[in-house]
Protein backbone atom coordinates (compact mmCIF):
# COMPACT_ATOMS: atom_id res chain seq x y z
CA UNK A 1 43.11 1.98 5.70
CA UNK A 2 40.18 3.17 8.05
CA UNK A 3 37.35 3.71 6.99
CA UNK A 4 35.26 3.86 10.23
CA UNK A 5 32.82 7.06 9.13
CA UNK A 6 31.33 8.58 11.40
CA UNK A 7 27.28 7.30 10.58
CA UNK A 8 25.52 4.35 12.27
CA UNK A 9 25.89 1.43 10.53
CA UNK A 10 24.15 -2.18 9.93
CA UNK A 11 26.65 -5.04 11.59
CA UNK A 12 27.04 -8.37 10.40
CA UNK A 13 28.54 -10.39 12.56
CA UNK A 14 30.12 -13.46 11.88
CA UNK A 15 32.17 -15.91 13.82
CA UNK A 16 34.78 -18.34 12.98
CA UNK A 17 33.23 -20.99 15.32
CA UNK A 18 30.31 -21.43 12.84
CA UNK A 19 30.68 -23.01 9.25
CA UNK A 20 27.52 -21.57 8.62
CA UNK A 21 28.56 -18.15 9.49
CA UNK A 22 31.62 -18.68 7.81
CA UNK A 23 29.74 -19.45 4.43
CA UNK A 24 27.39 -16.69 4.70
CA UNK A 25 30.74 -14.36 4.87
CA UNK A 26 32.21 -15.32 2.16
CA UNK A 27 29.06 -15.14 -0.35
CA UNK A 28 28.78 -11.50 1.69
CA UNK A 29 32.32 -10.61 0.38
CA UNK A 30 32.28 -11.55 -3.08
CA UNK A 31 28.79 -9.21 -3.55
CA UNK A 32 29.97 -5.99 -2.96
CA UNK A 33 33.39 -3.56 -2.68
CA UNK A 34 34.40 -4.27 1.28
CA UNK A 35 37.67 -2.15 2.49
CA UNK A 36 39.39 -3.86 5.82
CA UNK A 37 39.08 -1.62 8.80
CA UNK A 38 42.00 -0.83 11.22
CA UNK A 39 40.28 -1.00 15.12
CA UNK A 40 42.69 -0.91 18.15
CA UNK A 41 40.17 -2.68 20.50
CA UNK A 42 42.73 -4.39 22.90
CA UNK A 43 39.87 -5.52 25.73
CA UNK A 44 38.08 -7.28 22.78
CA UNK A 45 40.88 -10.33 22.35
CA UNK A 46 38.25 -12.51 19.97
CA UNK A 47 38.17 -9.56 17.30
CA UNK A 48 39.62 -11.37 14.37
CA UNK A 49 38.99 -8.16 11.61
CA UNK A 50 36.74 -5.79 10.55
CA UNK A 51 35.32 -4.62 6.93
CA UNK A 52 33.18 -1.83 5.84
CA UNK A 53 31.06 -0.75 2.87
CA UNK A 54 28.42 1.57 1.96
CA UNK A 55 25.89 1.15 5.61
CA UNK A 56 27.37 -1.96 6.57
CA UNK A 57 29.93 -2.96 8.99
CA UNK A 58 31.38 -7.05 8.49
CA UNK A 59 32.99 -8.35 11.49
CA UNK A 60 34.23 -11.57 12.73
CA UNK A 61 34.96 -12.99 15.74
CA UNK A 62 36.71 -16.09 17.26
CA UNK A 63 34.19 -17.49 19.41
CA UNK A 64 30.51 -18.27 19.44
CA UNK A 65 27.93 -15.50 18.84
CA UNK A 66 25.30 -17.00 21.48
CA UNK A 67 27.77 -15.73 24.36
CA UNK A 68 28.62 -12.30 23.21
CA UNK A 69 26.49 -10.44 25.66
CA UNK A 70 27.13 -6.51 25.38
CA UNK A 71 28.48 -6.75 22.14
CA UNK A 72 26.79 -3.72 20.97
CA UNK A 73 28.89 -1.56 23.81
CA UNK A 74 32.02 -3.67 22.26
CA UNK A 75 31.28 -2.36 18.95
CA UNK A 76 30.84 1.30 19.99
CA UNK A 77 34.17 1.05 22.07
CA UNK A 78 36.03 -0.23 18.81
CA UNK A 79 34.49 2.96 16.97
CA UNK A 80 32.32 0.92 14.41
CA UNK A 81 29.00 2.59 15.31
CA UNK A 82 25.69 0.34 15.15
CA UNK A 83 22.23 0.90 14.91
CA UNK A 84 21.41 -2.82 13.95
CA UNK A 85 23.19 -5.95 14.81
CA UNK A 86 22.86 -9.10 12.22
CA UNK A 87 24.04 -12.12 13.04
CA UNK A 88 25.06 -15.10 10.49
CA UNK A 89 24.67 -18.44 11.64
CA UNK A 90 24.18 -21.80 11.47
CA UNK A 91 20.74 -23.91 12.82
CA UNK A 92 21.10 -27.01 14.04
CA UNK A 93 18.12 -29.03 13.78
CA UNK A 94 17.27 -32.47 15.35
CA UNK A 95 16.63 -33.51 11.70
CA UNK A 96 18.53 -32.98 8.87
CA UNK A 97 16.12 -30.50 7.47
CA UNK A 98 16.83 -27.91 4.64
CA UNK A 99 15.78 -24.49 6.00
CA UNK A 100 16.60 -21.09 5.75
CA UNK A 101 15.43 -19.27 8.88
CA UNK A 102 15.47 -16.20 10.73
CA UNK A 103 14.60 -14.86 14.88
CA UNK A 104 15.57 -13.20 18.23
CA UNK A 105 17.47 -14.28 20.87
CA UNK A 106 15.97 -14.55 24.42
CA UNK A 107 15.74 -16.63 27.60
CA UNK A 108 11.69 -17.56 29.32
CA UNK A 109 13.95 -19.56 31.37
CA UNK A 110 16.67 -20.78 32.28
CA UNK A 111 20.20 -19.47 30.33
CA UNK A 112 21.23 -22.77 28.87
CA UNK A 113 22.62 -21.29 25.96
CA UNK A 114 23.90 -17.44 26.35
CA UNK A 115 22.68 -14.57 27.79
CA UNK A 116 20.68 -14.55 30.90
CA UNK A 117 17.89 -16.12 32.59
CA UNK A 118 14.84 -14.02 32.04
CA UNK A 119 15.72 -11.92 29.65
CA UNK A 120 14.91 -11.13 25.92
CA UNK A 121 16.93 -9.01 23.43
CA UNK A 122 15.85 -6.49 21.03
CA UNK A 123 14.32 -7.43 18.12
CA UNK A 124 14.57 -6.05 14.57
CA UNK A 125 11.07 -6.84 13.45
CA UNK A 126 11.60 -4.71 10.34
CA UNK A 127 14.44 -6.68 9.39
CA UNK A 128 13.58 -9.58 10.32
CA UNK A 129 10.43 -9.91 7.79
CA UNK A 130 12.49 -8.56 5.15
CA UNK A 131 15.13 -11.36 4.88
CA UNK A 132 12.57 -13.88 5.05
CA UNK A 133 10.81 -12.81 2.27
CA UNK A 134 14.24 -12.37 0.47
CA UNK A 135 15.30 -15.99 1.39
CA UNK A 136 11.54 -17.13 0.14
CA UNK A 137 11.89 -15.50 -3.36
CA UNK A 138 15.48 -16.27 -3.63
CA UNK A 139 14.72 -20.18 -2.23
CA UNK A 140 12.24 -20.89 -5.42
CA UNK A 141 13.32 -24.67 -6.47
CA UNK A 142 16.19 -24.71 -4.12
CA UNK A 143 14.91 -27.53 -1.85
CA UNK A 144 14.99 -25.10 1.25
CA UNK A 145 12.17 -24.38 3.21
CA UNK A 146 12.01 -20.68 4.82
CA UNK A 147 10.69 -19.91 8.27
CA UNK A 148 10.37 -17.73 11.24
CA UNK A 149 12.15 -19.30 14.16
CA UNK A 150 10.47 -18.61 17.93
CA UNK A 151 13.08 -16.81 20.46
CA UNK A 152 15.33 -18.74 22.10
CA UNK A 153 18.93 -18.53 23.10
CA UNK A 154 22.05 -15.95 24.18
CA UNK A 155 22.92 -13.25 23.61
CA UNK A 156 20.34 -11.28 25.68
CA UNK A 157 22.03 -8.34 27.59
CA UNK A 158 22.24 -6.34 23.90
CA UNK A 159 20.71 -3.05 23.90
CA UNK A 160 20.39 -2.52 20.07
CA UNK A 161 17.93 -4.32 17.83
CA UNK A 162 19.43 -7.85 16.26
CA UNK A 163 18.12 -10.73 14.27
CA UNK A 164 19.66 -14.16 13.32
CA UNK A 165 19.59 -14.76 9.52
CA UNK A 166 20.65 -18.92 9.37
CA UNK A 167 21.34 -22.12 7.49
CA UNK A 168 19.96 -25.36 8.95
CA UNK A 169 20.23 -27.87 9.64
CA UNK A 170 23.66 -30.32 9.26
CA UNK A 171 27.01 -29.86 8.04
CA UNK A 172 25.99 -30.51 4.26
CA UNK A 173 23.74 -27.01 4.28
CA UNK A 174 26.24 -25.03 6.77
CA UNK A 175 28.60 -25.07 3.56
CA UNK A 176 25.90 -25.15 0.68
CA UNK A 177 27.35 -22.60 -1.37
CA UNK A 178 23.41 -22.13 -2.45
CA UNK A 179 22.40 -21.66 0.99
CA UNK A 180 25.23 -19.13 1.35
CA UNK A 181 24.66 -17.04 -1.66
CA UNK A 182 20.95 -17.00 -0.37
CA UNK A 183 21.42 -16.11 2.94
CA UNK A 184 23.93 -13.44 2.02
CA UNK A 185 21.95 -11.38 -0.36
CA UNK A 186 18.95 -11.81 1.65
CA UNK A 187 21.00 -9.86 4.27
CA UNK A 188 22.44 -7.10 1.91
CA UNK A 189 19.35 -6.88 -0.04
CA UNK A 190 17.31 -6.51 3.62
CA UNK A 191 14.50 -3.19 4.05
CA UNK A 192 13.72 -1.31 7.02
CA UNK A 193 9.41 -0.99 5.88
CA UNK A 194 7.52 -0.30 9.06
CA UNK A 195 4.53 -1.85 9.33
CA UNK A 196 2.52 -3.47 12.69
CA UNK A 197 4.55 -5.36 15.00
CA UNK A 198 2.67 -8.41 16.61
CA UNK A 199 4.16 -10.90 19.66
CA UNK A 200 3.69 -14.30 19.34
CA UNK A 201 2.27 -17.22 21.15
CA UNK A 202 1.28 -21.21 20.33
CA UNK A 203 2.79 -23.34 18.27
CA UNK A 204 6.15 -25.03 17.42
CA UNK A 205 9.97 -24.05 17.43
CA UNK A 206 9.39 -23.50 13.66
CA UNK A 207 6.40 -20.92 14.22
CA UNK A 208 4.79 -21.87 10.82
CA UNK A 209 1.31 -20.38 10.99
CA UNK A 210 3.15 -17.11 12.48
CA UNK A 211 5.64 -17.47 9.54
CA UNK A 212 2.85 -17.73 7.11
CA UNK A 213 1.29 -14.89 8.25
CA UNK A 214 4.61 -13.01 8.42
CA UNK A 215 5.10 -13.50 5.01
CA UNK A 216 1.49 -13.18 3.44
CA UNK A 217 0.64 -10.25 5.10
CA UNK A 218 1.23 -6.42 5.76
CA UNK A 219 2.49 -7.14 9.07
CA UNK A 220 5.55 -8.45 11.04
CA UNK A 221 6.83 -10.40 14.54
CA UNK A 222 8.97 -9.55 17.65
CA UNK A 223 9.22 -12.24 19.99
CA UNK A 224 7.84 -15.00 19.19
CA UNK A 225 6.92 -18.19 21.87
CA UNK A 226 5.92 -21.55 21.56
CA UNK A 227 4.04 -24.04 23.23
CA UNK A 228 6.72 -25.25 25.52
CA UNK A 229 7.75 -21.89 26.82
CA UNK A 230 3.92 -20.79 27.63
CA UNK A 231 4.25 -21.92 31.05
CA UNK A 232 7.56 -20.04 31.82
CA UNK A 233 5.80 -16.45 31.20
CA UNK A 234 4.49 -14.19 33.44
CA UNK A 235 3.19 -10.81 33.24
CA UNK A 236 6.72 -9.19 33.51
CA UNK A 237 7.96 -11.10 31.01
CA UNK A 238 5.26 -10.39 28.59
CA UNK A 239 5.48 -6.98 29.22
CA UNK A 240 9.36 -7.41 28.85
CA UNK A 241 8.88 -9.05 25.28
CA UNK A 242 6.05 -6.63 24.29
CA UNK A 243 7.84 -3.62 25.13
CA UNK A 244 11.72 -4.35 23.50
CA UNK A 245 9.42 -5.61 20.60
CA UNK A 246 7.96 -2.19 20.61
CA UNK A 247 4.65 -4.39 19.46
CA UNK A 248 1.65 -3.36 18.52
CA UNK A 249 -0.80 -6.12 19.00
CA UNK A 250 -0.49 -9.62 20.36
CA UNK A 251 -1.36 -12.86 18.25
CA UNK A 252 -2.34 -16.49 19.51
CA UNK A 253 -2.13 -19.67 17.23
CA UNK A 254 -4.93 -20.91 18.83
CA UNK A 255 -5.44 -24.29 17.65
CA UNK A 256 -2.38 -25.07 19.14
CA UNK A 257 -2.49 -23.64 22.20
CA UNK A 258 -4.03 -25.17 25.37
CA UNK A 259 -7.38 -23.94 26.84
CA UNK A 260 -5.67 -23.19 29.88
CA UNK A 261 -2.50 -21.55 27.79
CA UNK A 262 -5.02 -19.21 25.90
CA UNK A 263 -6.50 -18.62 29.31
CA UNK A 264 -3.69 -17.36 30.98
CA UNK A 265 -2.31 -15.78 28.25
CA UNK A 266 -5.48 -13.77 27.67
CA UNK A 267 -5.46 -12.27 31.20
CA UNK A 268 -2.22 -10.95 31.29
CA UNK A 269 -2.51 -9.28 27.48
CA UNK A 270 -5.52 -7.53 29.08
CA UNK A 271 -4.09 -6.47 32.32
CA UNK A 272 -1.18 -5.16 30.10
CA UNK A 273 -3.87 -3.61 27.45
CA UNK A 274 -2.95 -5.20 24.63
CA UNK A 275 -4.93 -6.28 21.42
CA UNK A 276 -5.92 -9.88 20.74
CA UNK A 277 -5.86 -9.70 16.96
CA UNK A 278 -7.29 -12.65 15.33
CA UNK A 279 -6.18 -14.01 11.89
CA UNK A 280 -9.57 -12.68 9.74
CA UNK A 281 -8.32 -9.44 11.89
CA UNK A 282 -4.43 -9.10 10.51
CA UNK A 283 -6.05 -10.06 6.76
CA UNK A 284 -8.22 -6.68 7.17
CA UNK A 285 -5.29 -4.85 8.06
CA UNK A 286 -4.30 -5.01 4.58
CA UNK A 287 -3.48 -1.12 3.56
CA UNK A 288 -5.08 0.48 6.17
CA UNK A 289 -2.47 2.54 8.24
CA UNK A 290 -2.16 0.93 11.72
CA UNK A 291 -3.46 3.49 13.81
CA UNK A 292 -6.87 3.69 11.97
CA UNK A 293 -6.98 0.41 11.58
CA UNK A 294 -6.24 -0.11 15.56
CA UNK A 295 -9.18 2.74 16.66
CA UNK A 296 -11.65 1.04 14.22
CA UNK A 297 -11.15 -2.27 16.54
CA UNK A 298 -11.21 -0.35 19.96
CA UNK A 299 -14.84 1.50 18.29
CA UNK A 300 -16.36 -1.90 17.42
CA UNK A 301 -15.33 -3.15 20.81
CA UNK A 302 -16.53 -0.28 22.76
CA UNK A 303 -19.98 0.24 21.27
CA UNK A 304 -20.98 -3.52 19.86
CA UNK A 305 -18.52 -5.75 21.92
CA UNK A 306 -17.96 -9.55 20.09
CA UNK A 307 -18.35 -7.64 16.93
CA UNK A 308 -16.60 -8.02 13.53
CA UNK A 309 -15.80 -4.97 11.73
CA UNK A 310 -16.53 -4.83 8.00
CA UNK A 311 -13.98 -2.62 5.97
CA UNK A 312 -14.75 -1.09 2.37
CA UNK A 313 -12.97 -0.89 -0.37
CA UNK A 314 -14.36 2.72 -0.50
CA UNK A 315 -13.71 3.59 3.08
CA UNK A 316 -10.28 2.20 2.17
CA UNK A 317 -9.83 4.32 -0.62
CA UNK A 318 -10.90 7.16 1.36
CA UNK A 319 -8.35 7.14 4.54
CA UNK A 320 -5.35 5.82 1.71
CA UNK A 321 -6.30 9.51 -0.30
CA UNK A 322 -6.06 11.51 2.68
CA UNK A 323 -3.30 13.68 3.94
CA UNK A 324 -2.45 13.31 6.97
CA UNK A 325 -5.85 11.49 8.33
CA UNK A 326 -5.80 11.30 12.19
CA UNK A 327 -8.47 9.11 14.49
CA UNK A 328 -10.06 12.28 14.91
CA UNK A 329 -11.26 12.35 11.74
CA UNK A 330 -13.21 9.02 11.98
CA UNK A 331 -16.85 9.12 12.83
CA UNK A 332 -18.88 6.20 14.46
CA UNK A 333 -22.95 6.21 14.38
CA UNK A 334 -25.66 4.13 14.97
CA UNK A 335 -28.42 5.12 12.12
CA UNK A 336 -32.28 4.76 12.52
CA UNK A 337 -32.16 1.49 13.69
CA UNK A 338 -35.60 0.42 12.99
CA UNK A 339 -35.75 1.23 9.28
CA UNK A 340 -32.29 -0.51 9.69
CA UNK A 341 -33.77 -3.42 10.55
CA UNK A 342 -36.95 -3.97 8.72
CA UNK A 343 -34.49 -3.66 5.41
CA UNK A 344 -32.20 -6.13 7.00
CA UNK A 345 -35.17 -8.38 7.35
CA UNK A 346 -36.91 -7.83 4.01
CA UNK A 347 -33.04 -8.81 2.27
CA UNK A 348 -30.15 -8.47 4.21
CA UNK A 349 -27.88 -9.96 1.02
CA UNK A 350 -29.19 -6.52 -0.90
CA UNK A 351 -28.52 -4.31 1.97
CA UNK A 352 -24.94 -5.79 2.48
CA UNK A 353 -24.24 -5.64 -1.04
CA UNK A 354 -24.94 -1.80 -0.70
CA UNK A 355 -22.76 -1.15 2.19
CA UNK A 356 -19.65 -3.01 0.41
CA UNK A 357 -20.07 -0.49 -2.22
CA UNK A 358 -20.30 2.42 -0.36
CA UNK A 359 -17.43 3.98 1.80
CA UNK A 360 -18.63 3.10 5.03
CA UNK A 361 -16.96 0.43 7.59
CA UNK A 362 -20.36 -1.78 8.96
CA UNK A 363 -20.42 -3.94 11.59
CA UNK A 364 -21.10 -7.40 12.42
CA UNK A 365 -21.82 -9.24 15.25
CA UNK A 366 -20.30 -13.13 15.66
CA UNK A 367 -24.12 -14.81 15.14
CA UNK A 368 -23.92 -12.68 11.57
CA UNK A 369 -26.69 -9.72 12.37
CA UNK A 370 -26.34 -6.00 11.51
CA UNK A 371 -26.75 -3.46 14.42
CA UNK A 372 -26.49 -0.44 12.32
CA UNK A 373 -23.45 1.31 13.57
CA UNK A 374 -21.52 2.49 10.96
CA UNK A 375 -18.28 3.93 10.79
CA UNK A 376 -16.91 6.88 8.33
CA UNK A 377 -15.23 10.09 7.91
CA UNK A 378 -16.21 12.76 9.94
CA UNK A 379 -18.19 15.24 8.95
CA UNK A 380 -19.93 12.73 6.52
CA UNK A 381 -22.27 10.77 8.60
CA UNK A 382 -25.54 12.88 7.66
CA UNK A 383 -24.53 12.21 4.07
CA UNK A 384 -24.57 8.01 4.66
CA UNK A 385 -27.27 8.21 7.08
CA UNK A 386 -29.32 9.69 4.19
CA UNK A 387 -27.95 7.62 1.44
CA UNK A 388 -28.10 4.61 3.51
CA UNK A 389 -31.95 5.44 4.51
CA UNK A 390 -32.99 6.12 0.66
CA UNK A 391 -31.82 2.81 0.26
CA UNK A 392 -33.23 1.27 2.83
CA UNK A 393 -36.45 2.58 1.96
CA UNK A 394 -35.72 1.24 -1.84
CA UNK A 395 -35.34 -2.10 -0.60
CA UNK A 396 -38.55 -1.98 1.54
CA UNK A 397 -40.91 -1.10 -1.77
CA UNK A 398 -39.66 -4.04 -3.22
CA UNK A 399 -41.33 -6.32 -0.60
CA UNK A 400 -44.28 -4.22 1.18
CA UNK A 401 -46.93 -0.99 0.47
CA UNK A 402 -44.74 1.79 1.56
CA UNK A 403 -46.18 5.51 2.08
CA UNK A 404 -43.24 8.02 3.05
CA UNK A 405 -44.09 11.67 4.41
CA UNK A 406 -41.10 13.52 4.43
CA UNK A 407 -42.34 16.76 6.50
CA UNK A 408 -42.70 14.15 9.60
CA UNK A 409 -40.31 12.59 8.78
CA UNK A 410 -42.21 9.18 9.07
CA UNK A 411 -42.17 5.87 7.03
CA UNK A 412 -45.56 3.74 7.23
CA UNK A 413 -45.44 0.68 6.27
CA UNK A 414 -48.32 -1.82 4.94
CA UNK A 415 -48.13 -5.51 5.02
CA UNK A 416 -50.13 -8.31 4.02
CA UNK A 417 -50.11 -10.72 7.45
CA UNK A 418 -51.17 -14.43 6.89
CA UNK A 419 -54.16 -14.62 9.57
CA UNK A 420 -54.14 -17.73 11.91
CA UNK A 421 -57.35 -17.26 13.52
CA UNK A 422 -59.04 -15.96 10.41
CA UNK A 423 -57.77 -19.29 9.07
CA UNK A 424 -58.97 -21.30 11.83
CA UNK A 425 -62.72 -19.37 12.18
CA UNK A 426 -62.82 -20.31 8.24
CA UNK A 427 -62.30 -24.21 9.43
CA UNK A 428 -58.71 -24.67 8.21
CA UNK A 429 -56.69 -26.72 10.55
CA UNK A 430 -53.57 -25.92 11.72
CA UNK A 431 -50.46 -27.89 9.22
CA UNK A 432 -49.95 -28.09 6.25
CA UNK A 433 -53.11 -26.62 4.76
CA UNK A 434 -52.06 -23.61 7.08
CA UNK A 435 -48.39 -23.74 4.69
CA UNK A 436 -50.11 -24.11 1.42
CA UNK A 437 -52.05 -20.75 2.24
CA UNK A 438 -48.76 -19.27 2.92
CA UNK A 439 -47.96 -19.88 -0.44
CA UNK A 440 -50.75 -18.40 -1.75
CA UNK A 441 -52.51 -21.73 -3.06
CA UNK A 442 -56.42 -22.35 -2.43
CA UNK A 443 -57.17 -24.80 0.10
CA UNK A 444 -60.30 -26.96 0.90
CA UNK A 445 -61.74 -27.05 4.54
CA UNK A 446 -65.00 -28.59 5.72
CA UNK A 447 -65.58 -28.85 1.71
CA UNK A 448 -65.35 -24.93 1.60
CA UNK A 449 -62.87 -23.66 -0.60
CA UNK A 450 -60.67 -20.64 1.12
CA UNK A 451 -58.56 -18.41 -1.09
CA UNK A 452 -55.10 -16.93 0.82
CA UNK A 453 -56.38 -13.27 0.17
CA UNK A 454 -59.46 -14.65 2.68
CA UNK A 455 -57.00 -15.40 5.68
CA UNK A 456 -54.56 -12.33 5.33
CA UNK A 457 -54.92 -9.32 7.25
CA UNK A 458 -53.08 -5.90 6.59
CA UNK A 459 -50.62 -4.35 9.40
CA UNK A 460 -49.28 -0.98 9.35
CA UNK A 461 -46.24 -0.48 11.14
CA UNK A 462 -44.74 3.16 11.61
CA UNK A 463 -41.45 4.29 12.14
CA UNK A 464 -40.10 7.57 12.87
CA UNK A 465 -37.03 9.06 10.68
CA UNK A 466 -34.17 11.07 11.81
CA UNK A 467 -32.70 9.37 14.74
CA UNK A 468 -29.05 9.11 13.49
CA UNK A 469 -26.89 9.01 16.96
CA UNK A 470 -23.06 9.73 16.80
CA UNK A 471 -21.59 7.19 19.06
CA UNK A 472 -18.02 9.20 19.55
CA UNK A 473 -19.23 12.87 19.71
């Protein structure tokens, strides 16, 4: 019976070499209606049979999977159209680890295994989070750990996206019928959800911290490389990785990466204009879409470089209820920045507590001070400017004499200034008599008793409203 269709289908390809792949086959069979497939592909002698089923293709071959370079053009010749290669295997570990893992295939070197020197497949990054986090909820009190393997290994000359789902790492979890039952549904039960696409570097074989992330967050990996491969890359192979990964932003483990690694992997993610995303930074991606997310990064770093941005949960609310919402419609400002200041001054935990519950992204620079540029919809800055200035000015009554004249837009404000030199003409030395005036306690000098409203002085300090500047006009 054929029944080839005529739509693109998800492979899975299994081989008769592998006891792993073998496993995983057999779970794959037993969980759904497969109907053999009749293929007359006589230059592709290791075809042992083919099966189909609602979006997938099964087929297995007689030899290992690691050498099949230009499979994908084998598959099209044989008439079992592809859009996305999965392959079932086994991982062989040094220990006898249980783990469930999943990556790409790829050479920073030389071929030792498959494919060619150089050279880095296609990855399914979609895919590839998906039946990790199906192996993790299926794995619950199975013994096996799940994680996110770094590229290594043939094939490499494919030109369709594929991703190894395995068993590791000895004989006694290649046949696990547990493994295999896991494995195979976290295959069939695999989603396409697009999301950001990062490229890896630092770290082990087993990229842990980039599986954790992988797996805790709204993002996913391409290639992946670890610490032993950082001196095989160049720029063209970066750019290689970054482009079949179709990533959006690069990632560095950095506590386990070299000062000289992060070095020269730094310069060439810049000369190929990538973003660095830190970990804090792929937590705040959260719901944001990725191409707001991605412009609110390249604002901060344009206008307050070595800046942290500060997302709320209103501004989030905001972009997730719009239509449609393009970078065009995102506003960055810098408001009056010397009311902005004296309220950060008089209490900065008040102020920030006010901008988390507005709708308003603030930012931060690294040593923890506010600049003042803000970031929201367009067309709303006046409103926040005011709002935010209102508040400001609420804050300042609650620590000096404030006298506000709208018409000129001006904001006076009064403050009583402890005095040194009053102190000192009065005969109060300099120490702690000086503090105990501060805190507004009597003090005795010469045997001359000075009260604190004696050594304070007032100071008016004016400052001029209305200078809200849009940064991206």
């Amino acid at each position: 019976m054929n029944s080839k269709g005529n739509e693109s289908r998800i492979t899975i390809l299994c081989s008769t070499k592998d006891r792993a792949s073998q496993n995983i086959k057999e779970h794959i069979l037993k969980m759904r209606e497969w109907v053999p497939v009749k293929v007359a592909c006589h230059d592709w002698g290791e075809l042992v049979c083919a099966y189909s089923s609602e979006g997938f293709w099964l087929v297995e071959i007689d030899a290992h999977h690691i050498y099949q370079d230009g499979i994908d053009r084998k598959l099209a010749a044989c008439g079992l159209k592809t859009r996305l290669i999965v392959v079932a295997s086994k991982h062989k570990g040094k220990d006898d680890n249980r783990v469930l893992t999943a990556h790409y295939t790829g050479n920073s070197g030389n071929a030792k295994f498959g494919g060619h020197s150089r050279e880095f497949s296609y990855p399914a990054p979609f895919a590839l989070r998906s039946i990790l986090l199906n192996m993790q909820k299926m794995a619950i009190n199975s013994g096996y750990e799940v994680a996110m393997e770094s590229t290594h290994h043939g094939p490499t000359d494919v030109r369709l996206p594929m991703v190894y789902a395995e068993i590791g790492s000895a004989e006694e979890q290649w046949e696990d019928p547990i493994a295999g039952e896991i494995a195979a549904r976290a295959i069939l039960e695999m989603k396409e959800d697009k999301m950001p696409i990062a490229i890896g570097f630092g770290g082990g074989h087993y990229a842990k911290r980039q599986s954790k992330i992988l797996l805790e967050n709204n993002i996913t990996f391409g290639h992946n490389f670890p610490n032993h491969q950082l001196d095989n890359l160049d720029l063209e192979l970066v750019r290689q990785a970054t482009e079949k990964s179709n990533a959006d932003f690069v990632y560095f483990d950095r506590r386990a990466m070299s000062s000289a690694h992060k070095e020269k992997i730094t310069e060439i993610v810049k000369e190929l204009g990538l973003q660095l995303l830190r970990e804090s930074d792929i937590l705040d991606i959260h719901d944001l879409p990725w191409h707001i997310y991605s412009h609110l990064l390249i604002l901060a770093d344009r206008f307050c470089p070595g800046s942290r941005l500060r997302i709320t949960d209103g501004f989030r609310l905001m972009i997730n209820n719009a239509e449609n919402i393009s970078t065009d419609d995102i506003q960055i400002f810098r408001m009056d920045e010397e009311i902005f200041i004296e309220a950060v001054s008089a209490d900065k935990k008040k102020l920030t507590n006010l901008l988390d519950r507005s709708d308003v992204v603030y930012i931060e620079r690294d040593n923890g001070t506010l600049p003042g540029i803000l970031i929201c919809e367009r067309g709303k800055e006046k409103a926040s400017a005011d709002m935010l200035i209102d508040e400001c000015i609420k804050i300042l009554k609650e620590h000096y004499e404030i006298k506000y004249i709208p018409e000129e837009m001006t904001l006076y404000i009064t403050e009583d200034r402890f005095d040194p030199e009053v102190a000192r003409e009065l005969g109060v030395p300099p120490g702690p008599l000086f503090a105990e005036l501060k805190k507004g306690n009597s003090v005795t000098a010469n045997s001359r008793t000075v009260e604190p409203l004696m050594v304070y002085t007032k100071t008016i300090r004016r400052i001029t409203l209305g200078n809200t500047l849009l940064l991206n006009k």
